[in-house]
C-alpha atoms as a PDB file:
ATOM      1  CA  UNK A   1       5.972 -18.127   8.685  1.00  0.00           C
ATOM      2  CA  UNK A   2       7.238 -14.202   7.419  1.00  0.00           C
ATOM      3  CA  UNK A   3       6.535 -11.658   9.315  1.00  0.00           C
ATOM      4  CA  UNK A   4       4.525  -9.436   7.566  1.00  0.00           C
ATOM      5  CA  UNK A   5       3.494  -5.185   8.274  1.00  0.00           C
ATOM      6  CA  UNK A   6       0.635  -3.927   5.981  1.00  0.00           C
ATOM      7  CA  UNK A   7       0.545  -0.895   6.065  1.00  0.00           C
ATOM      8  CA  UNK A   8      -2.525   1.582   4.524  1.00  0.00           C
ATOM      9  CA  UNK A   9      -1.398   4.779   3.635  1.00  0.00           C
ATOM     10  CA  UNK A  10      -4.289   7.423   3.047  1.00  0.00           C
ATOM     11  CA  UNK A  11      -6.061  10.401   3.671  1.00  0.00           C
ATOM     12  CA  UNK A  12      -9.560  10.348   5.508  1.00  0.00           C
ATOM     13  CA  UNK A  13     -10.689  13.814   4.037  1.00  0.00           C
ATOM     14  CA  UNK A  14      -9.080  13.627   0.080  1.00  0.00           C
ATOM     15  CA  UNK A  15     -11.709  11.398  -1.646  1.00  0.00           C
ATOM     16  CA  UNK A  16     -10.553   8.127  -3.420  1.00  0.00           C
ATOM     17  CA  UNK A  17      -7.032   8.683  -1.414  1.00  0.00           C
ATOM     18  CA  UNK A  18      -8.724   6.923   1.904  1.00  0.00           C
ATOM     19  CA  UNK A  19      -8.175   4.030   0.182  1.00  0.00           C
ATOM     20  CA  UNK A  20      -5.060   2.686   1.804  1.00  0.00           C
ATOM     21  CA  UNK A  21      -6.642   3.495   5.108  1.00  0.00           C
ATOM     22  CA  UNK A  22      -9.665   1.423   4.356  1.00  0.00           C
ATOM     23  CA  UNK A  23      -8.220  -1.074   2.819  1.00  0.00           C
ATOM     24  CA  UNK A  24      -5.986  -1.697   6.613  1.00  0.00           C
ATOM     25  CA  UNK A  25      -8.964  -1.250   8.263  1.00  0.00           C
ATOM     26  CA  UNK A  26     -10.456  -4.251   6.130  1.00  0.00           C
ATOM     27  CA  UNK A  27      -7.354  -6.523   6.279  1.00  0.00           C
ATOM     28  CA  UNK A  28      -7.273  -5.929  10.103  1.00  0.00           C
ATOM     29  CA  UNK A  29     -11.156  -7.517  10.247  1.00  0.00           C
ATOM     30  CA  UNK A  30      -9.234 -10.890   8.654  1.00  0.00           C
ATOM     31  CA  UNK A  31      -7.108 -11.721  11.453  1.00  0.00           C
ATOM     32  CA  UNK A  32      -4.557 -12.931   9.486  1.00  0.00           C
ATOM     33  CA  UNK A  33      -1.929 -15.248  11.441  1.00  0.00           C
ATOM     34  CA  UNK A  34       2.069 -13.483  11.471  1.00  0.00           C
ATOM     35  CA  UNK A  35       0.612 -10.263   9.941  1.00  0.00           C
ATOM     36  CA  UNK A  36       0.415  -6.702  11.694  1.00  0.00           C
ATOM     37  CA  UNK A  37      -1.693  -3.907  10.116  1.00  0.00           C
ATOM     38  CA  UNK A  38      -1.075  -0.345  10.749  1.00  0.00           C
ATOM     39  CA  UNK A  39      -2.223   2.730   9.020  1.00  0.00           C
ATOM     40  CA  UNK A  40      -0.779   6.342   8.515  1.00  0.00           C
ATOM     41  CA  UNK A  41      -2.058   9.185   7.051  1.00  0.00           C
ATOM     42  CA  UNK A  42       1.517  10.781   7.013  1.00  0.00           C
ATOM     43  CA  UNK A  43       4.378   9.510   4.575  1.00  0.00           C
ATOM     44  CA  UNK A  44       7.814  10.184   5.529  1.00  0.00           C
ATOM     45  CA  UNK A  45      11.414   8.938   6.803  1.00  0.00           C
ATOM     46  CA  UNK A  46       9.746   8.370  10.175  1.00  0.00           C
ATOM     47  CA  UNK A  47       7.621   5.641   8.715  1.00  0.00           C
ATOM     48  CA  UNK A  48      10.809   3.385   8.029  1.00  0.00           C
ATOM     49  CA  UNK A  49      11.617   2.287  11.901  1.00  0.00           C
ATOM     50  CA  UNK A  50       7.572   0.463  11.715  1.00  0.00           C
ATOM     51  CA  UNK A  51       8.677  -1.984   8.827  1.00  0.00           C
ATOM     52  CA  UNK A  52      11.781  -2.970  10.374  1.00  0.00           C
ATOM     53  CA  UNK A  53      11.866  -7.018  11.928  1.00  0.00           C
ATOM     54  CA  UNK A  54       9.803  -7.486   9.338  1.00  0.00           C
ATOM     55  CA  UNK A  55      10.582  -9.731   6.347  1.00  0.00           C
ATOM     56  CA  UNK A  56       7.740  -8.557   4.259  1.00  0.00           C
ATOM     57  CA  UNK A  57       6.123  -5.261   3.891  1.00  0.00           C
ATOM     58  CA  UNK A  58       3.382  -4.315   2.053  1.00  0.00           C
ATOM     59  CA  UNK A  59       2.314  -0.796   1.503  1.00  0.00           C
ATOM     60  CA  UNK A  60      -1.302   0.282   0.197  1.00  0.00           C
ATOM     61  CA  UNK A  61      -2.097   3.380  -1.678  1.00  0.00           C
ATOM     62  CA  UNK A  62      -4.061   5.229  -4.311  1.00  0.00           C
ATOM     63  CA  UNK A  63      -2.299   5.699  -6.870  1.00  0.00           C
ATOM     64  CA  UNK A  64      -2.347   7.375 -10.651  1.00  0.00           C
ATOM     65  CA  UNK A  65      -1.510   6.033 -13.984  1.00  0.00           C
ATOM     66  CA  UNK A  66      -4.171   6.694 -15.993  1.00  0.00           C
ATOM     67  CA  UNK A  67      -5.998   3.565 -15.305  1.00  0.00           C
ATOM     68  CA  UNK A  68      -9.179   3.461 -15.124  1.00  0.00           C
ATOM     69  CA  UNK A  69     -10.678   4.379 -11.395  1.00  0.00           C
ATOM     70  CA  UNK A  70     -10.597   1.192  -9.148  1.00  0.00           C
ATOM     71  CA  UNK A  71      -7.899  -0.097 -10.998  1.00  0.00           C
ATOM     72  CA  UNK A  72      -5.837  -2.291  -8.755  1.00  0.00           C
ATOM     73  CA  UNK A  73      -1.850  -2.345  -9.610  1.00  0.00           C
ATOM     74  CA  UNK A  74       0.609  -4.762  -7.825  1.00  0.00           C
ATOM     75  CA  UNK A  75       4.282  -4.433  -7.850  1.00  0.00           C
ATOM     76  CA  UNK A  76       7.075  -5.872  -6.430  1.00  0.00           C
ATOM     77  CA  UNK A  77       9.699  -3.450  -5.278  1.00  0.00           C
ATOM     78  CA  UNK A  78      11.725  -5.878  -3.462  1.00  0.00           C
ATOM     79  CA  UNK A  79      14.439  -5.556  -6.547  1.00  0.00           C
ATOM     80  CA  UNK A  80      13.075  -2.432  -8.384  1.00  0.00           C
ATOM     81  CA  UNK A  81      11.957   1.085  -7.711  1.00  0.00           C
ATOM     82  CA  UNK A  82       8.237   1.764  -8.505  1.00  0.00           C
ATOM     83  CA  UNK A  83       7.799   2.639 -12.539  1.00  0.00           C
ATOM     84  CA  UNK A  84       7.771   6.182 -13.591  1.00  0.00           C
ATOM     85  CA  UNK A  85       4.638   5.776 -15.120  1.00  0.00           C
ATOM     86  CA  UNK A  86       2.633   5.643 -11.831  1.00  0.00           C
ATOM     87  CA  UNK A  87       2.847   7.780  -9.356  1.00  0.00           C
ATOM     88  CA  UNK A  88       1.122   7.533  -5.402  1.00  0.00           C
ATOM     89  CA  UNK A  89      -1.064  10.120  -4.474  1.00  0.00           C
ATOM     90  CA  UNK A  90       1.454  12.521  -2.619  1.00  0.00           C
ATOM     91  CA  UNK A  91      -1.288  13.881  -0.193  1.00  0.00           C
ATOM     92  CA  UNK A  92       1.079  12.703   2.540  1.00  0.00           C
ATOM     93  CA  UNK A  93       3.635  14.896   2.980  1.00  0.00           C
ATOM     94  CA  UNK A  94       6.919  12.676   0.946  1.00  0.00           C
ATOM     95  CA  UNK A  95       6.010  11.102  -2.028  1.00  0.00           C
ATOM     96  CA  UNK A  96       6.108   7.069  -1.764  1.00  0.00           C
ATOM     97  CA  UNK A  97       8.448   5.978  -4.331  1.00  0.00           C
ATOM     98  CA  UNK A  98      11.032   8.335  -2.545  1.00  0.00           C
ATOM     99  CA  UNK A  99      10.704   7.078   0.517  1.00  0.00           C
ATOM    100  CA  UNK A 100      11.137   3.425  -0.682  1.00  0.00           C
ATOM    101  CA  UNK A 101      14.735   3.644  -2.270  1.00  0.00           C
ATOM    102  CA  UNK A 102      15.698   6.090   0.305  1.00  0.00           C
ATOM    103  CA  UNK A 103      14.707   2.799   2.868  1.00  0.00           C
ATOM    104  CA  UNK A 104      16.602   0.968   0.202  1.00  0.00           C
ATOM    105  CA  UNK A 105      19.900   2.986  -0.109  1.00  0.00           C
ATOM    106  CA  UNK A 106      19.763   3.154   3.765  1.00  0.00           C
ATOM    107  CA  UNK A 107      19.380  -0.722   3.997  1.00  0.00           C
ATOM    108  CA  UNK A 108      16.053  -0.017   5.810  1.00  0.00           C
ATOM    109  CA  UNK A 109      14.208  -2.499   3.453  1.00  0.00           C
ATOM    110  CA  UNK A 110      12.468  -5.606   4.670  1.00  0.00           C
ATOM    111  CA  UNK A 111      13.593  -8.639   2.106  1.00  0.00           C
ATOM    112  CA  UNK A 112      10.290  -8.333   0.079  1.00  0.00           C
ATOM    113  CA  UNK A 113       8.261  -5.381  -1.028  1.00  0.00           C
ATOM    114  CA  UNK A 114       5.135  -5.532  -2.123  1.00  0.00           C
ATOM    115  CA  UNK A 115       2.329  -1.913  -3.372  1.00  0.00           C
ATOM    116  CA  UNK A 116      -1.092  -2.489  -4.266  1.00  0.00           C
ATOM    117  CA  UNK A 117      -2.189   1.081  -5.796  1.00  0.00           C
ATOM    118  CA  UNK A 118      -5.564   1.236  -6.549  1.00  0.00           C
ATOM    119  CA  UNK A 119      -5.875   3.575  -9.054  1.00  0.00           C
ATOM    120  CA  UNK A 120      -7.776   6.930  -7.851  1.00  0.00           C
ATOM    121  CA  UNK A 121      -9.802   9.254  -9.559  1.00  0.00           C
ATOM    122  CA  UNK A 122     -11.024  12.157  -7.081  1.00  0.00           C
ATOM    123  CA  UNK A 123      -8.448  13.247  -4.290  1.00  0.00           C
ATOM    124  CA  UNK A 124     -10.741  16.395  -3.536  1.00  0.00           C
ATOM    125  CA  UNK A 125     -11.042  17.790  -0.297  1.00  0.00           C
ATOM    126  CA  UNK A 126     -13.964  16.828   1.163  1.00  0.00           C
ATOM    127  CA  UNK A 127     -15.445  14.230  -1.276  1.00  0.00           C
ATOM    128  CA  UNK A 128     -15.938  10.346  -0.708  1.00  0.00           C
ATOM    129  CA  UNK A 129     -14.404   7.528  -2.144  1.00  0.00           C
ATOM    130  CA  UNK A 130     -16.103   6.733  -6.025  1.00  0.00           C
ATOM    131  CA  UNK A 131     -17.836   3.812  -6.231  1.00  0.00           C
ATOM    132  CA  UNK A 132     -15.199   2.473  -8.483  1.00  0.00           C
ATOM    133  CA  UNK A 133     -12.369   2.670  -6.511  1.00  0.00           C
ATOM    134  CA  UNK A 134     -14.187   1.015  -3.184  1.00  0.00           C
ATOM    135  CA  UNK A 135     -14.935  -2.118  -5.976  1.00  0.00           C
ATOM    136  CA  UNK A 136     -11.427  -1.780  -6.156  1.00  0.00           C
ATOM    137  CA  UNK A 137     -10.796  -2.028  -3.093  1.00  0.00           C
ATOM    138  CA  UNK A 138     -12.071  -5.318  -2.903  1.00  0.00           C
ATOM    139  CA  UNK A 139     -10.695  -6.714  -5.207  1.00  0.00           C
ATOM    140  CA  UNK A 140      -7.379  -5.751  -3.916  1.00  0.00           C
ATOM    141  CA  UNK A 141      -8.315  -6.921  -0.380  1.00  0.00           C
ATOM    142  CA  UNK A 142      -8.938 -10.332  -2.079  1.00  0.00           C
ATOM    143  CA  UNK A 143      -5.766 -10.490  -3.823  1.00  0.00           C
ATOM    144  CA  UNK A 144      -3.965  -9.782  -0.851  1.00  0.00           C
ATOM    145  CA  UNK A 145      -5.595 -12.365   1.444  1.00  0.00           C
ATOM    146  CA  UNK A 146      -5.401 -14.862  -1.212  1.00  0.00           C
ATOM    147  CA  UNK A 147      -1.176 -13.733  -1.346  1.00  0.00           C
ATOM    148  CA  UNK A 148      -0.967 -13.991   2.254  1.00  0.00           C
ATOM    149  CA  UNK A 149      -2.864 -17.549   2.327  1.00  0.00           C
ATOM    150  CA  UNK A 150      -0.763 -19.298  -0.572  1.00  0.00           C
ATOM    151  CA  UNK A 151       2.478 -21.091   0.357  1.00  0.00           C
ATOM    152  CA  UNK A 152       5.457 -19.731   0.230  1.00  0.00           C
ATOM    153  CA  UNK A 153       7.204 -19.961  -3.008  1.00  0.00           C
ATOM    154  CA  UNK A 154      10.560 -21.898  -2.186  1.00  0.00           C
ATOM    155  CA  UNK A 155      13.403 -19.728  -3.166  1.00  0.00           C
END
Protein backbone atom coordinates (compact mmCIF):
# COMPACT_ATOMS: atom_id res chain seq x y z
CA UNK A 1 0.00 0.00 0.00
CA UNK A 2 1.36 4.04 -0.64
CA UNK A 3 1.64 6.01 1.94
CA UNK A 4 -0.47 8.73 1.55
CA UNK A 5 -0.62 12.68 3.56
CA UNK A 6 -3.84 14.67 2.73
CA UNK A 7 -3.47 17.56 3.57
CA UNK A 8 -6.48 20.53 3.79
CA UNK A 9 -5.24 23.78 3.37
CA UNK A 10 -7.77 26.64 4.44
CA UNK A 11 -8.82 29.43 6.31
CA UNK A 12 -11.55 29.07 9.15
CA UNK A 13 -12.58 32.86 9.02
CA UNK A 14 -12.31 33.68 4.83
CA UNK A 15 -15.63 32.15 3.60
CA UNK A 16 -15.56 29.43 0.81
CA UNK A 17 -11.55 29.22 1.59
CA UNK A 18 -12.36 26.72 4.76
CA UNK A 19 -12.79 24.38 2.31
CA UNK A 20 -9.55 22.48 2.43
CA UNK A 21 -9.90 22.44 6.16
CA UNK A 22 -13.27 20.82 5.99
CA UNK A 23 -12.74 18.76 3.51
CA UNK A 24 -9.56 17.00 6.06
CA UNK A 25 -11.78 17.15 8.67
CA UNK A 26 -14.27 14.93 6.51
CA UNK A 27 -11.63 12.53 5.06
CA UNK A 28 -10.29 12.06 8.66
CA UNK A 29 -14.12 10.70 9.71
CA UNK A 30 -13.28 7.80 6.81
CA UNK A 31 -10.54 6.12 8.44
CA UNK A 32 -8.92 5.35 5.51
CA UNK A 33 -6.17 2.45 5.85
CA UNK A 34 -2.15 3.91 4.96
CA UNK A 35 -3.54 7.50 4.83
CA UNK A 36 -2.68 10.46 7.35
CA UNK A 37 -4.75 13.69 7.29
CA UNK A 38 -3.47 16.90 8.51
CA UNK A 39 -4.65 20.39 8.06
CA UNK A 40 -2.93 23.92 7.98
CA UNK A 41 -4.18 27.12 7.76
CA UNK A 42 -0.61 28.46 6.91
CA UNK A 43 1.15 27.75 3.43
CA UNK A 44 4.77 27.95 3.30
CA UNK A 45 8.38 26.21 2.96
CA UNK A 46 7.77 24.83 6.45
CA UNK A 47 4.93 22.73 5.18
CA UNK A 48 7.40 20.57 2.95
CA UNK A 49 9.20 18.41 5.94
CA UNK A 50 5.08 16.94 6.69
CA UNK A 51 4.88 15.31 3.10
CA UNK A 52 8.13 13.77 3.23
CA UNK A 53 8.12 9.46 3.65
CA UNK A 54 5.31 9.83 1.87
CA UNK A 55 4.80 8.45 -1.66
CA UNK A 56 1.65 10.30 -2.33
CA UNK A 57 0.49 13.66 -1.33
CA UNK A 58 -2.52 15.22 -1.86
CA UNK A 59 -3.20 18.81 -1.16
CA UNK A 60 -6.85 20.40 -0.88
CA UNK A 61 -7.74 23.93 -1.57
CA UNK A 62 -10.14 26.53 -2.87
CA UNK A 63 -9.20 27.59 -5.68
CA UNK A 64 -10.18 30.23 -8.71
CA UNK A 65 -10.61 29.81 -12.34
CA UNK A 66 -13.64 31.14 -13.12
CA UNK A 67 -15.59 28.05 -12.64
CA UNK A 68 -18.54 28.07 -11.43
CA UNK A 69 -18.67 28.02 -7.31
CA UNK A 70 -18.35 24.34 -6.06
CA UNK A 71 -16.56 23.46 -8.95
CA UNK A 72 -14.24 20.62 -8.13
CA UNK A 73 -10.77 20.59 -10.26
CA UNK A 74 -8.24 17.64 -10.04
CA UNK A 75 -4.75 17.76 -11.21
CA UNK A 76 -1.89 15.84 -11.20
CA UNK A 77 1.28 17.71 -10.45
CA UNK A 78 3.40 14.77 -10.05
CA UNK A 79 5.04 15.77 -13.70
CA UNK A 80 3.64 19.35 -14.16
CA UNK A 81 3.29 22.60 -12.33
CA UNK A 82 -0.36 23.68 -11.64
CA UNK A 83 -1.89 25.64 -14.96
CA UNK A 84 -1.74 29.33 -15.06
CA UNK A 85 -5.21 29.53 -15.50
CA UNK A 86 -6.10 28.62 -11.86
CA UNK A 87 -4.83 29.98 -9.17
CA UNK A 88 -5.27 28.76 -5.05
CA UNK A 89 -6.67 31.11 -2.85
CA UNK A 90 -3.39 32.77 -1.43
CA UNK A 91 -5.03 33.56 2.03
CA UNK A 92 -2.13 31.56 3.44
CA UNK A 93 0.72 33.40 3.51
CA UNK A 94 2.87 31.64 0.03
CA UNK A 95 0.87 31.00 -2.76
CA UNK A 96 0.48 27.04 -3.52
CA UNK A 97 1.73 26.57 -6.90
CA UNK A 98 5.05 28.20 -5.57
CA UNK A 99 5.50 26.18 -2.98
CA UNK A 100 5.02 22.97 -5.09
CA UNK A 101 7.95 23.42 -7.69
CA UNK A 102 9.99 25.01 -5.08
CA UNK A 103 9.39 21.20 -3.20
CA UNK A 104 10.09 20.07 -6.71
CA UNK A 105 13.38 21.91 -7.61
CA UNK A 106 14.47 21.02 -4.00
CA UNK A 107 13.63 17.26 -4.59
CA UNK A 108 11.16 17.62 -1.65
CA UNK A 109 8.35 15.98 -3.78
CA UNK A 110 6.65 12.76 -2.83
CA UNK A 111 6.48 10.49 -6.27
CA UNK A 112 2.79 11.52 -6.94
CA UNK A 113 0.96 14.77 -6.56
CA UNK A 114 -2.34 15.10 -6.54
CA UNK A 115 -4.85 19.07 -5.87
CA UNK A 116 -8.42 18.95 -5.68
CA UNK A 117 -9.42 22.85 -5.85
CA UNK A 118 -12.81 23.39 -5.36
CA UNK A 119 -13.54 26.34 -6.98
CA UNK A 120 -14.48 29.34 -4.44
CA UNK A 121 -16.58 32.15 -4.76
CA UNK A 122 -16.56 34.33 -1.40
CA UNK A 123 -13.12 34.47 0.55
CA UNK A 124 -14.60 37.41 2.76
CA UNK A 125 -13.68 37.88 6.14
CA UNK A 126 -16.12 36.72 8.22
CA UNK A 127 -18.63 34.98 5.87
CA UNK A 128 -19.47 31.12 5.62
CA UNK A 129 -18.87 28.72 3.12
CA UNK A 130 -21.78 29.11 -0.03
CA UNK A 131 -23.89 26.46 -0.34
CA UNK A 132 -22.29 25.64 -3.60
CA UNK A 133 -18.99 25.14 -2.70
CA UNK A 134 -19.91 22.74 0.54
CA UNK A 135 -21.92 20.53 -2.51
CA UNK A 136 -18.63 20.71 -3.76
CA UNK A 137 -17.12 19.60 -1.24
CA UNK A 138 -18.73 16.46 -1.43
CA UNK A 139 -18.34 15.68 -4.33
CA UNK A 140 -14.69 16.06 -4.03
CA UNK A 141 -14.65 14.03 -0.78
CA UNK A 142 -16.24 11.25 -2.94
CA UNK A 143 -13.82 11.40 -5.63
CA UNK A 144 -11.11 11.17 -3.35
CA UNK A 145 -12.30 8.15 -1.34
CA UNK A 146 -13.29 6.47 -4.42
CA UNK A 147 -9.20 7.35 -5.69
CA UNK A 148 -7.92 6.11 -2.54
CA UNK A 149 -10.19 2.78 -2.69
CA UNK A 150 -9.36 1.78 -6.46
CA UNK A 151 -6.28 -0.38 -7.13
CA UNK A 152 -3.32 0.80 -7.92
CA UNK A 153 -2.71 1.37 -11.51
CA UNK A 154 0.43 -0.90 -12.35
CA UNK A 155 3.10 1.29 -13.67
Amino acid sequence: MQKTLVLGIGNLWRGDDAVGLLAAQALQAHNLPDVTVMAVSKVDPFVIPLWQGFDRLILIDAVVSGAAPGAVHWFDLSKESLPATVSSCSTHSFDLAALIELARTLQKLPPEVWLFGVEGRDLSYGRPVCKAVMKGLESCIDMIVKRLQAPPNPR
